[in-house]
N, C-alpha and C. Protein backbone atom coordinates (compact mmCIF):
# COMPACT_ATOMS: atom_id res chain seq x y z
N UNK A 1 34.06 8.30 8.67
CA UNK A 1 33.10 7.54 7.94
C UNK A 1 32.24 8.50 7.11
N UNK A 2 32.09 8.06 6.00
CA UNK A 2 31.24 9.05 5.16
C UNK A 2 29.66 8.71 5.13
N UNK A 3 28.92 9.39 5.22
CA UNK A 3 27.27 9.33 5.52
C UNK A 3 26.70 9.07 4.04
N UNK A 4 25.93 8.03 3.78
CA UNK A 4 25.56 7.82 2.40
C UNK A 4 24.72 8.15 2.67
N UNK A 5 24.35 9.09 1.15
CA UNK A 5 23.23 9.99 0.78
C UNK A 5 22.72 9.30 -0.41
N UNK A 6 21.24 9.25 -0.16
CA UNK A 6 20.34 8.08 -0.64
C UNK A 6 19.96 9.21 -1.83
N UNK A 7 19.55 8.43 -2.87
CA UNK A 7 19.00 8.68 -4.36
C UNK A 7 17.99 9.60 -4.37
N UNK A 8 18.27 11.21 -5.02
CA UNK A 8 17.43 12.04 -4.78
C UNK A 8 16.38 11.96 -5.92
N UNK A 9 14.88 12.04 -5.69
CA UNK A 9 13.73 11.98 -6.74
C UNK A 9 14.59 13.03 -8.07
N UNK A 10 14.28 12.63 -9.19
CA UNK A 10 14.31 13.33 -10.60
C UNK A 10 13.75 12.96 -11.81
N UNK A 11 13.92 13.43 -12.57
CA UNK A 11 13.10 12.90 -13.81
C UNK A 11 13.34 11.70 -13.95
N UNK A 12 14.73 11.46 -13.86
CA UNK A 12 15.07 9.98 -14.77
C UNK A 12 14.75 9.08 -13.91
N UNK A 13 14.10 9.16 -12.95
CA UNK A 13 14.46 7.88 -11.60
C UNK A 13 12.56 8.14 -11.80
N UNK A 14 12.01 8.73 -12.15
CA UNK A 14 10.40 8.29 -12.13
C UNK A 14 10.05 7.47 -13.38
N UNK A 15 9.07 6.49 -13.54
CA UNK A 15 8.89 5.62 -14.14
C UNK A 15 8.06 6.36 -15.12
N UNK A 16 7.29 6.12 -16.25
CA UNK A 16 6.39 6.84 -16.97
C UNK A 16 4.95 6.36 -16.49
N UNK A 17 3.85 6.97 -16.48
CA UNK A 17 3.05 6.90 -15.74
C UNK A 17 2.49 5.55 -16.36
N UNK A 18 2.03 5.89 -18.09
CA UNK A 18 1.76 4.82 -19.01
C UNK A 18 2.27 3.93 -19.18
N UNK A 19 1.11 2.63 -19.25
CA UNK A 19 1.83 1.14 -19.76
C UNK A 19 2.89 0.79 -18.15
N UNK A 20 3.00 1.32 -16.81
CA UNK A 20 3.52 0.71 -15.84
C UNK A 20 2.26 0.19 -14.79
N UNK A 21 2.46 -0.44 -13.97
CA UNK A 21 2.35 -1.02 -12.99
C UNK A 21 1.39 0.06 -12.07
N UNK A 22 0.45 -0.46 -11.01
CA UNK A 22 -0.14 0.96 -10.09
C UNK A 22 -0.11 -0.29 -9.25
N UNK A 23 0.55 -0.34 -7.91
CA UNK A 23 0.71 -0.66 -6.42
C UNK A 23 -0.37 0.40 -5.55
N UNK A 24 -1.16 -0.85 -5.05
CA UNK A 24 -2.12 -0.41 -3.93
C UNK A 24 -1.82 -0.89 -2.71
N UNK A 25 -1.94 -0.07 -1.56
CA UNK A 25 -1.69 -0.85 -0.62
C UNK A 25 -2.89 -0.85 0.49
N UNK A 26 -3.45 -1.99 0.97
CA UNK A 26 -4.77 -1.75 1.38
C UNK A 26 -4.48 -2.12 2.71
N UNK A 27 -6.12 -2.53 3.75
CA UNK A 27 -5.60 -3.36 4.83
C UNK A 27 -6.39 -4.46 4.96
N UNK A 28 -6.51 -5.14 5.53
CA UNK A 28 -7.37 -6.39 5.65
C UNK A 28 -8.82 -6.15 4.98
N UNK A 29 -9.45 -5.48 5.19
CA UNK A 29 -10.59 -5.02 5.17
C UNK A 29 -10.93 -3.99 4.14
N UNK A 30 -10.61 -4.17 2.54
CA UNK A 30 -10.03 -3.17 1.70
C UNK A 30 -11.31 -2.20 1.56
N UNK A 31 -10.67 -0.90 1.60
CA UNK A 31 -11.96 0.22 1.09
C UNK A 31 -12.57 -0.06 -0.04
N UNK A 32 -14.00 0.12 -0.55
CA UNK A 32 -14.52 -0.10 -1.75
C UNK A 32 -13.74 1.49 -2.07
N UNK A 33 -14.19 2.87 -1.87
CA UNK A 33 -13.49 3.89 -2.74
C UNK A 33 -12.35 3.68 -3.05
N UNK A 34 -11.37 3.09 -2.00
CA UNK A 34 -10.08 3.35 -2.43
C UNK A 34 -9.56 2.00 -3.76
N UNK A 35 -10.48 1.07 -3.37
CA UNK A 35 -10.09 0.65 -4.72
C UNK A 35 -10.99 0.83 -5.94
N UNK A 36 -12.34 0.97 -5.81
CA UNK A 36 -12.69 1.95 -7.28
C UNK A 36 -11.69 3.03 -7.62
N UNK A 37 -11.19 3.59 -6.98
CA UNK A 37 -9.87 5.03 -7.45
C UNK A 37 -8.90 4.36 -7.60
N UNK A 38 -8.47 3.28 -7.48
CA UNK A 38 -7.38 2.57 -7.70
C UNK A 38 -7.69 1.70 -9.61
N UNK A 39 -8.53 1.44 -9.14
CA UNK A 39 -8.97 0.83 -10.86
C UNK A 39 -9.43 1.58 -11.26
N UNK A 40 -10.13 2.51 -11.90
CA UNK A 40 -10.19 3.88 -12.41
C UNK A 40 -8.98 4.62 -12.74
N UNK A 41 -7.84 4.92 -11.91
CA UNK A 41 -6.15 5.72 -12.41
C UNK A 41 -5.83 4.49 -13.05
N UNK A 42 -6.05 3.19 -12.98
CA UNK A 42 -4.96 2.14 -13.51
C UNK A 42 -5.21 2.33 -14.80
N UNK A 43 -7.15 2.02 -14.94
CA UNK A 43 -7.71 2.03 -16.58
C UNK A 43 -7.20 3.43 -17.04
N UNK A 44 -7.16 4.56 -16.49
CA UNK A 44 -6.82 5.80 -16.75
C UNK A 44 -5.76 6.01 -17.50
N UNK A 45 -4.51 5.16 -16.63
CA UNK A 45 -3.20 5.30 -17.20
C UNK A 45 -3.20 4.33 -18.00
N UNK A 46 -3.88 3.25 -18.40
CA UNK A 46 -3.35 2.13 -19.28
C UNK A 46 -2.46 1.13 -18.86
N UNK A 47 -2.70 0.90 -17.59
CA UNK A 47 -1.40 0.16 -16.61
C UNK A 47 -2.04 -1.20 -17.11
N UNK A 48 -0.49 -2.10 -17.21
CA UNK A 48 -1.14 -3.82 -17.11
C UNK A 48 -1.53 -4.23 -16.46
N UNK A 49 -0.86 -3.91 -15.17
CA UNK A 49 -1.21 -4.50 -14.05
C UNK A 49 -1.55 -3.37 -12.83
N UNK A 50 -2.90 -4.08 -11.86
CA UNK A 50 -3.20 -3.86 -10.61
C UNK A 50 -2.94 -4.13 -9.63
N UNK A 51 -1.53 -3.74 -8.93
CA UNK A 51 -1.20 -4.69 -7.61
C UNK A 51 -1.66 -4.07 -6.60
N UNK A 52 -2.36 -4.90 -6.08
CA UNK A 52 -2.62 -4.61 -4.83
C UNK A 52 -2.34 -5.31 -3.69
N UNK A 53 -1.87 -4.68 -2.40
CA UNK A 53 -0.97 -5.44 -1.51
C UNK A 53 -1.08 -4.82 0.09
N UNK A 54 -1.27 -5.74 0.53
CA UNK A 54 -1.33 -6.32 1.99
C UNK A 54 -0.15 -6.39 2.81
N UNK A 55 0.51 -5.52 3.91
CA UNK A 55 1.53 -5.72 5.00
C UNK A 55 0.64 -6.03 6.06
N UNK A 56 1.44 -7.19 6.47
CA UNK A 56 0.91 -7.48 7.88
C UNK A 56 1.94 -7.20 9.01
N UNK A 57 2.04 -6.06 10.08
CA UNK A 57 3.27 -5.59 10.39
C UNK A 57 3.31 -6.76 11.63
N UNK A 58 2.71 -7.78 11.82
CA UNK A 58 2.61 -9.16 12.84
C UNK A 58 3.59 -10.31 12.46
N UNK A 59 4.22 -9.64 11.14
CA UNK A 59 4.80 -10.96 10.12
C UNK A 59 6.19 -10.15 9.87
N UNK A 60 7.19 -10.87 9.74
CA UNK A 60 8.60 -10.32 9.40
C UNK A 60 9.61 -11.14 8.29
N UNK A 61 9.97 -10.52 7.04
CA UNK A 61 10.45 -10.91 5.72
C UNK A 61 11.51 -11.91 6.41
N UNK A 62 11.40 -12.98 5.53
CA UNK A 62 12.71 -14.00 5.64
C UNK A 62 13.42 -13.43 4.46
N UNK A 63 12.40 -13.61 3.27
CA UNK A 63 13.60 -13.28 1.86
C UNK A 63 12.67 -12.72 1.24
N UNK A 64 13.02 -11.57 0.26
CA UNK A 64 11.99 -10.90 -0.69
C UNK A 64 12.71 -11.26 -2.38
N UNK A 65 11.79 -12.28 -2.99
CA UNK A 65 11.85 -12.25 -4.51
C UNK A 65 11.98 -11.08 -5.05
N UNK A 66 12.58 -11.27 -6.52
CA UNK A 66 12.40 -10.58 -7.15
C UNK A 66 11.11 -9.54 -7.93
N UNK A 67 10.30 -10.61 -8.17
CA UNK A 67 9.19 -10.49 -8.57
C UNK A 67 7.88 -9.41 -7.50
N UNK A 68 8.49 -9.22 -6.29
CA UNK A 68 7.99 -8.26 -5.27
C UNK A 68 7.30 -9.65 -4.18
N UNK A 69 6.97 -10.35 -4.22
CA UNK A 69 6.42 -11.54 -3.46
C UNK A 69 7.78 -11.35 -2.00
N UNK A 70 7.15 -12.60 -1.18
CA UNK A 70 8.33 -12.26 0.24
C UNK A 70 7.68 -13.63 0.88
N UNK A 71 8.94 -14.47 1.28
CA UNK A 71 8.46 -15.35 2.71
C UNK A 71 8.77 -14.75 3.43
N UNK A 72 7.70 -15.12 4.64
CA UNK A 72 7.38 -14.64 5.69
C UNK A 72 7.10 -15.47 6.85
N UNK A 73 7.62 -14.99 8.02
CA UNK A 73 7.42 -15.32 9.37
C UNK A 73 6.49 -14.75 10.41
N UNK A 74 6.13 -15.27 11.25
CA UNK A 74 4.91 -14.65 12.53
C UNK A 74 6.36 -13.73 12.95
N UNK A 75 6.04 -12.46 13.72
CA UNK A 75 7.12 -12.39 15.19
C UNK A 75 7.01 -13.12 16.13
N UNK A 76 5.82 -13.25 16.50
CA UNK A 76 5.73 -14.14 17.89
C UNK A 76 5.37 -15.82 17.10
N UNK A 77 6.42 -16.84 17.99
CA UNK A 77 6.35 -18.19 17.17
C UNK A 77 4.78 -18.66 17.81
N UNK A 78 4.32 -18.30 18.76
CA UNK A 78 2.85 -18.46 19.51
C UNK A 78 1.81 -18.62 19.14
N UNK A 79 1.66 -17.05 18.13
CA UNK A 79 1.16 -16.58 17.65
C UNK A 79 0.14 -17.84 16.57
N UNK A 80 -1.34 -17.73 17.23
CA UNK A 80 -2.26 -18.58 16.19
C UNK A 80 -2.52 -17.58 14.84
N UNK A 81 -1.86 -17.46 13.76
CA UNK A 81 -2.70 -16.67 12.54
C UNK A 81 -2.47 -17.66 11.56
N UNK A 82 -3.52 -17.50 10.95
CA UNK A 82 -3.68 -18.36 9.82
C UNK A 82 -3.59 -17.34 8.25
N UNK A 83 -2.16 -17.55 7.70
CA UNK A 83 -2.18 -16.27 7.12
C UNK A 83 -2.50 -16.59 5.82
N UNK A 84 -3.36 -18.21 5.02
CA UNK A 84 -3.77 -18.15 4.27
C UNK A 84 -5.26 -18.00 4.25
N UNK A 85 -6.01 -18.17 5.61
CA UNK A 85 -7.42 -17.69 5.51
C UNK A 85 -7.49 -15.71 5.49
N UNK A 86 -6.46 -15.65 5.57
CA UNK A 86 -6.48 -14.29 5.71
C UNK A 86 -6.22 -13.66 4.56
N UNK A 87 -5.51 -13.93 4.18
CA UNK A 87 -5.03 -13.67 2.21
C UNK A 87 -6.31 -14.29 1.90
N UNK A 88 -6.71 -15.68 1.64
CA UNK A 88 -8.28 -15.75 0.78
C UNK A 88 -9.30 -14.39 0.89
N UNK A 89 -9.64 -14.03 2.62
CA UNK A 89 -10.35 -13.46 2.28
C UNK A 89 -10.20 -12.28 2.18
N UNK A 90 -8.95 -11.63 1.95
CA UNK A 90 -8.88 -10.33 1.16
C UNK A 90 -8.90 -10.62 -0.13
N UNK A 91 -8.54 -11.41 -1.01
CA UNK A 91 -8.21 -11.75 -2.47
C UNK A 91 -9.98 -11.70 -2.87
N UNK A 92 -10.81 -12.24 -1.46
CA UNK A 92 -12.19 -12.59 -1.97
C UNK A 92 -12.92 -11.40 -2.14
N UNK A 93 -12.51 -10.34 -0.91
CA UNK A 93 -13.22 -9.00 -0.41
C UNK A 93 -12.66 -8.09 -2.43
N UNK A 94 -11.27 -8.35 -2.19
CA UNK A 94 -11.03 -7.73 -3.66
C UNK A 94 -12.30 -8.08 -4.77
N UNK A 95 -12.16 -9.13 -4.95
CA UNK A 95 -12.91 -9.91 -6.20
C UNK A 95 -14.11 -9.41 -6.26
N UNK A 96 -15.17 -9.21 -4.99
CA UNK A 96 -16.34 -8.56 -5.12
C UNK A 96 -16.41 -7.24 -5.26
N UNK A 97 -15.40 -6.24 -5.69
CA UNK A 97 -14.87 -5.26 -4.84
C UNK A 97 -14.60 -4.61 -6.69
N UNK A 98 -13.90 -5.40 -7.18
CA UNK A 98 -13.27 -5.09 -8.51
C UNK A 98 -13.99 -5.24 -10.01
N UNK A 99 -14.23 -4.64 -11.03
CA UNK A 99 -15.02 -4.88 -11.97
C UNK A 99 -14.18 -5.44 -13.00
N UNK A 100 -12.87 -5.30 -13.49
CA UNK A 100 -11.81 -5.28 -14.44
C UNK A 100 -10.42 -6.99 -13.83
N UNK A 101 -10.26 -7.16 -15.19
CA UNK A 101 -9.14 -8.45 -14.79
C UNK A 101 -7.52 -7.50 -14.77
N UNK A 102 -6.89 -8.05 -14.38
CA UNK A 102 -5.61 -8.02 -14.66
C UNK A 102 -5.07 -7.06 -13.76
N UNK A 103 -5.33 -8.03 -12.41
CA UNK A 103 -5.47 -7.15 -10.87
C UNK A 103 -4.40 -8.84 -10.21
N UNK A 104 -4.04 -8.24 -9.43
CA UNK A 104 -3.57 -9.48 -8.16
C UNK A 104 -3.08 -8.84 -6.96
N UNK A 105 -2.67 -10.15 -6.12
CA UNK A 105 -2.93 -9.13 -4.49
C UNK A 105 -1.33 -10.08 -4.01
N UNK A 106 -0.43 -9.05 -3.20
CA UNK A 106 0.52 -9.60 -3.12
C UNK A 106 0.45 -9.61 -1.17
N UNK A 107 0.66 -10.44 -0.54
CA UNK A 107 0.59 -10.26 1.13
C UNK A 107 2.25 -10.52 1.00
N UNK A 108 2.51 -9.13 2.30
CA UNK A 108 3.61 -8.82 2.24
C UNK A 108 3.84 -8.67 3.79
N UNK A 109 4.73 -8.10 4.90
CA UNK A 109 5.00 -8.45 5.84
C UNK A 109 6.37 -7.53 6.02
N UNK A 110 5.97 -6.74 7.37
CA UNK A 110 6.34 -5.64 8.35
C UNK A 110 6.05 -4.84 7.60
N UNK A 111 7.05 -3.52 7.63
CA UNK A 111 6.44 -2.09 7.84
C UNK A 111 5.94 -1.95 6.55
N UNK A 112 4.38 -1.16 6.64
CA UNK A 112 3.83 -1.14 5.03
C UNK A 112 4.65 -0.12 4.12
N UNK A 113 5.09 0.92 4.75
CA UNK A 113 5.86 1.66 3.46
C UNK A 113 6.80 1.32 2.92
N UNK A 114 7.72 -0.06 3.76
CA UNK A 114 9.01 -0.52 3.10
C UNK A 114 8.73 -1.42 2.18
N UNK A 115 7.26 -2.28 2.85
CA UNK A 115 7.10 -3.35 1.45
C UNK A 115 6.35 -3.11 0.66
N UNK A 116 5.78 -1.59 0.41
CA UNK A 116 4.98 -1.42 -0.42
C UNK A 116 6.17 -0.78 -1.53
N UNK A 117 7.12 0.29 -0.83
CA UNK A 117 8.16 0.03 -1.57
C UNK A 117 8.98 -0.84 -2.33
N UNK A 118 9.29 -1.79 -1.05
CA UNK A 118 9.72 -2.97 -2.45
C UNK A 118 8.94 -3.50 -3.11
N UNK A 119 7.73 -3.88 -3.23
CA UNK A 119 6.83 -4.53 -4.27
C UNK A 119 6.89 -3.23 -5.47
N UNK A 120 6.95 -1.75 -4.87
CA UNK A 120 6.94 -0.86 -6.17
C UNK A 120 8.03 -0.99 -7.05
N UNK A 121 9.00 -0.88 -6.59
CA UNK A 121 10.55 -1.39 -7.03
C UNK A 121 10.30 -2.57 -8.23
N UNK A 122 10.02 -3.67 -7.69
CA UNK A 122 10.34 -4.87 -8.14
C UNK A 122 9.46 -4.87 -9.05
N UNK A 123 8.35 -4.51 -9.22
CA UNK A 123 6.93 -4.54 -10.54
C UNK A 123 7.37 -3.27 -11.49
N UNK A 124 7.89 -2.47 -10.91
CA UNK A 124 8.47 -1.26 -11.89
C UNK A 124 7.27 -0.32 -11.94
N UNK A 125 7.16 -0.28 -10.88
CA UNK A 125 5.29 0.92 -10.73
C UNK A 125 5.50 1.99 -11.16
N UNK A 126 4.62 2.63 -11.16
CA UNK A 126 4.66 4.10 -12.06
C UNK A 126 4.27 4.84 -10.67
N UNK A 127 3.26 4.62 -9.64
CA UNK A 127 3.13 5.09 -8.33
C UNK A 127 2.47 4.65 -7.28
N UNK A 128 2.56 4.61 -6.19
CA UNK A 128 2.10 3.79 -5.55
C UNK A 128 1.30 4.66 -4.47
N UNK A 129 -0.65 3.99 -4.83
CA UNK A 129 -2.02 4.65 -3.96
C UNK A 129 -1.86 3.82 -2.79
N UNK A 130 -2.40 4.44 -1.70
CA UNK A 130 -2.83 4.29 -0.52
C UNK A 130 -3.95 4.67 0.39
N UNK A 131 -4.52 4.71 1.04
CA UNK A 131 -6.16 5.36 1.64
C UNK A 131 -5.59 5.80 3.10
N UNK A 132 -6.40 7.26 2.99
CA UNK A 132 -5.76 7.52 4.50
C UNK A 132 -7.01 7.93 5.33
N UNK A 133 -6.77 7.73 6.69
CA UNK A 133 -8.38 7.65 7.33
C UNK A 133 -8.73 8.64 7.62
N UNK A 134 -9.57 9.23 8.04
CA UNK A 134 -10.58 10.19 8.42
C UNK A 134 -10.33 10.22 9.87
N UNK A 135 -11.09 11.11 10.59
CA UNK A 135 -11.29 11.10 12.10
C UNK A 135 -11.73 9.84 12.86
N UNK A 136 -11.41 10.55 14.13
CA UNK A 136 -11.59 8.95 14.76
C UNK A 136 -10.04 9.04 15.80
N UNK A 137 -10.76 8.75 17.03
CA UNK A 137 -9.71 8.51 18.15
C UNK A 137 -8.19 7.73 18.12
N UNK A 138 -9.41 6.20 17.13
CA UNK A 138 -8.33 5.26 17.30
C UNK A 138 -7.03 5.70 16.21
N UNK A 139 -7.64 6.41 14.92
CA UNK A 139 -6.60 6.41 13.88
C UNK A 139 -5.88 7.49 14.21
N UNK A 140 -6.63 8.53 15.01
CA UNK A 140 -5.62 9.62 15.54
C UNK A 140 -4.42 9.15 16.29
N UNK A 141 -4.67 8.02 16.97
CA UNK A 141 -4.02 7.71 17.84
C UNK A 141 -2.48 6.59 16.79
N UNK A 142 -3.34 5.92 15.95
CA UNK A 142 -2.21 5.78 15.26
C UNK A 142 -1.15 5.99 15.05
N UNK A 143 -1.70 7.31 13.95
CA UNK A 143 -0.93 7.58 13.14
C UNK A 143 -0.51 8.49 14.06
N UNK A 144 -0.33 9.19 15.03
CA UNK A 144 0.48 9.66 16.05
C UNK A 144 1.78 8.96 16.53
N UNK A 145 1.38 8.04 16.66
CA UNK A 145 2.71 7.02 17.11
C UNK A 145 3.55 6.24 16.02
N UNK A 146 2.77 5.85 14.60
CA UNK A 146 3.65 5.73 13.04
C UNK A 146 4.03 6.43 12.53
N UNK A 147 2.43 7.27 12.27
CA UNK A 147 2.56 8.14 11.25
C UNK A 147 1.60 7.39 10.07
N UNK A 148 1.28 8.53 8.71
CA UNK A 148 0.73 8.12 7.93
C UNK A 148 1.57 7.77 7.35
N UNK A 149 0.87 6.29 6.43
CA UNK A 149 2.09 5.46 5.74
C UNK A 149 2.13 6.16 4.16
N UNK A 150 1.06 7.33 3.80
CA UNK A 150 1.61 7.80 3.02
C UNK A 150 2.63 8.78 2.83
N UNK A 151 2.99 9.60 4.62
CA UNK A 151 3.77 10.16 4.51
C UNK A 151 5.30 9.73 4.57
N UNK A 152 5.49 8.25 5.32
CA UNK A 152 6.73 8.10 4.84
C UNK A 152 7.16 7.22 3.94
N UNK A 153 5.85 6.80 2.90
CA UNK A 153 5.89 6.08 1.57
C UNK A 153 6.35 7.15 0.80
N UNK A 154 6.03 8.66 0.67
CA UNK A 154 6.43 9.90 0.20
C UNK A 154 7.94 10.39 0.46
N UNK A 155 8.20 10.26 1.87
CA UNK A 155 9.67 10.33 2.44
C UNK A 155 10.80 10.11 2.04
N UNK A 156 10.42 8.71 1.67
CA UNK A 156 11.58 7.18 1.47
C UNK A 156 12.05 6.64 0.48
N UNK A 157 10.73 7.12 -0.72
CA UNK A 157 10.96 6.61 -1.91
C UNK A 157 11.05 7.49 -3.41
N UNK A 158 11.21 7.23 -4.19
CA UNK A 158 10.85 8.39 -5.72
C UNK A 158 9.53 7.83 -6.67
N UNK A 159 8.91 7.31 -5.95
CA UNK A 159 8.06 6.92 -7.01
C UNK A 159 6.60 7.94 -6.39
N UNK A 160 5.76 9.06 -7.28
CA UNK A 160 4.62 9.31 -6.65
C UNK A 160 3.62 8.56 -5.87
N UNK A 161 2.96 9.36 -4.80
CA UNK A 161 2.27 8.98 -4.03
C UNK A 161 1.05 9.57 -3.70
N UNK A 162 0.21 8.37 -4.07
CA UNK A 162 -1.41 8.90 -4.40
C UNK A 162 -2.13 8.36 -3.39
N UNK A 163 -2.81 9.83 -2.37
CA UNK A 163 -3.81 9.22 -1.36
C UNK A 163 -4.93 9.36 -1.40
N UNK A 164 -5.63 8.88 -1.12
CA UNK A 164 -7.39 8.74 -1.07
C UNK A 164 -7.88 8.47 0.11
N UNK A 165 -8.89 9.66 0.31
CA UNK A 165 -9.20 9.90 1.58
C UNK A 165 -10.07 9.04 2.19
N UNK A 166 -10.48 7.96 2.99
CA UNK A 166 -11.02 7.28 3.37
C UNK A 166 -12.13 7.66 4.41
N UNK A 167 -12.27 8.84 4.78
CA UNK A 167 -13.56 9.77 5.92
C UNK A 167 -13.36 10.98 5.56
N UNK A 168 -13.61 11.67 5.84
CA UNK A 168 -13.60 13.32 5.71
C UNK A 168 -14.29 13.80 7.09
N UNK A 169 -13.37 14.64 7.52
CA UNK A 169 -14.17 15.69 8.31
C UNK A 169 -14.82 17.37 7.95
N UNK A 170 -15.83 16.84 8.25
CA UNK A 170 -16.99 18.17 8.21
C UNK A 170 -16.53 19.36 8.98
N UNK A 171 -15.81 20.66 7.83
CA UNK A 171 -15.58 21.56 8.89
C UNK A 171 -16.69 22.30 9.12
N UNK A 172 -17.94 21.94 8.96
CA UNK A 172 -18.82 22.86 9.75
C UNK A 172 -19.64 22.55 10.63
N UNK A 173 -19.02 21.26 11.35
CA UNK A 173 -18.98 20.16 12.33
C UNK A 173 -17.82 21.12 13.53
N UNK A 174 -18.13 21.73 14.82
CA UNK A 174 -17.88 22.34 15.74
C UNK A 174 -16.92 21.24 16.33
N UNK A 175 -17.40 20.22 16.22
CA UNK A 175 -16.89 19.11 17.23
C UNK A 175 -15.39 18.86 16.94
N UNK A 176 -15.86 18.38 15.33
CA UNK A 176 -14.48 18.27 14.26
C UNK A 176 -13.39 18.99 14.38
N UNK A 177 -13.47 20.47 14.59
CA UNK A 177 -12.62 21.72 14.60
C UNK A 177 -11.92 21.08 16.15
């Protein structure tokens, strides 16, 4: 059996930065920096569009459109979520959040680097931002057991990958070290 070897990054396979698409991928609770730096590179580059987008890794793709959109399922059928009060109020948290039109928010479902990938794919992005956290037990603990989703949004795909730091640690903070 021969081992297929997946599409290596090159010039021709990156999009032009100008006049494409900028994919954000946030979480429920979107950073104000990370999306001021997200609208700021978009106006920067001249992009039409602002996508910004939501995985809920609680939810699993039935079918993914073309257009980057996806139905979606709970995993657990049990499971009480209400996944349009939950989309309102990120679309709402955006809205207060954003100064500029020609932004939309796509809720997407399981692993965030695959569907932030495919939503990059399918909009034809030029690169796709993400916010990565700062210190802190719990996110240590995370991304220990995932990983940062910008590192295997970087891994997996050819399109650049822009992070924004969401905490910083103080190295002249003893504790920090």
């Amino acid at each position: 059996m021969t081992r297929h070897e997946p599409p290596q990054p090159s010039i021709g396979r990156i999009p032009t930065f100008t006049a494409h698409p900028l994919v954000v991928g946030i979480t429920e609770d979107p950073a104000p920096v990370l999306v001021a730096a997200a609208e700021s590179l978009a106006q920067a580059l001249g992009s039409p569009r602002l996508c910004f987008a939501f995985a809920d890794p609680a939810r699993y793709v039935i079918e993914e459109d073309p257009d980057g959109s996806v139905r979606h399922a709970a995993i657990d059928p049990d499971a009480d979520d209400d996944v349009h009060e939950r989309s309102d109020s990120i679309r709402t948290a955006l809205s207060s959040l954003l100064h500029t039109e020609g932004w939309e928010f796509h809720y997407l479902a399981g692993r965030p680097d695959r569907a932030l990938t495919h939503l990059a794919r399918a909009v034809d992005a030029s690169m796709i931002m993400v916010g990565t956290r700062g210190p802190g037990l719990a996110e240590h603990l995370r991304e220990s057991l995932r990983g940062p989703v910008g590192t295997h949004l970087s891994q997996h795909q050819h399109r650049p990958v822009v992070t924004v730091p969401l905490g910083v640690v103080d190295w002249q903070d003893p504790v920090a070290l």
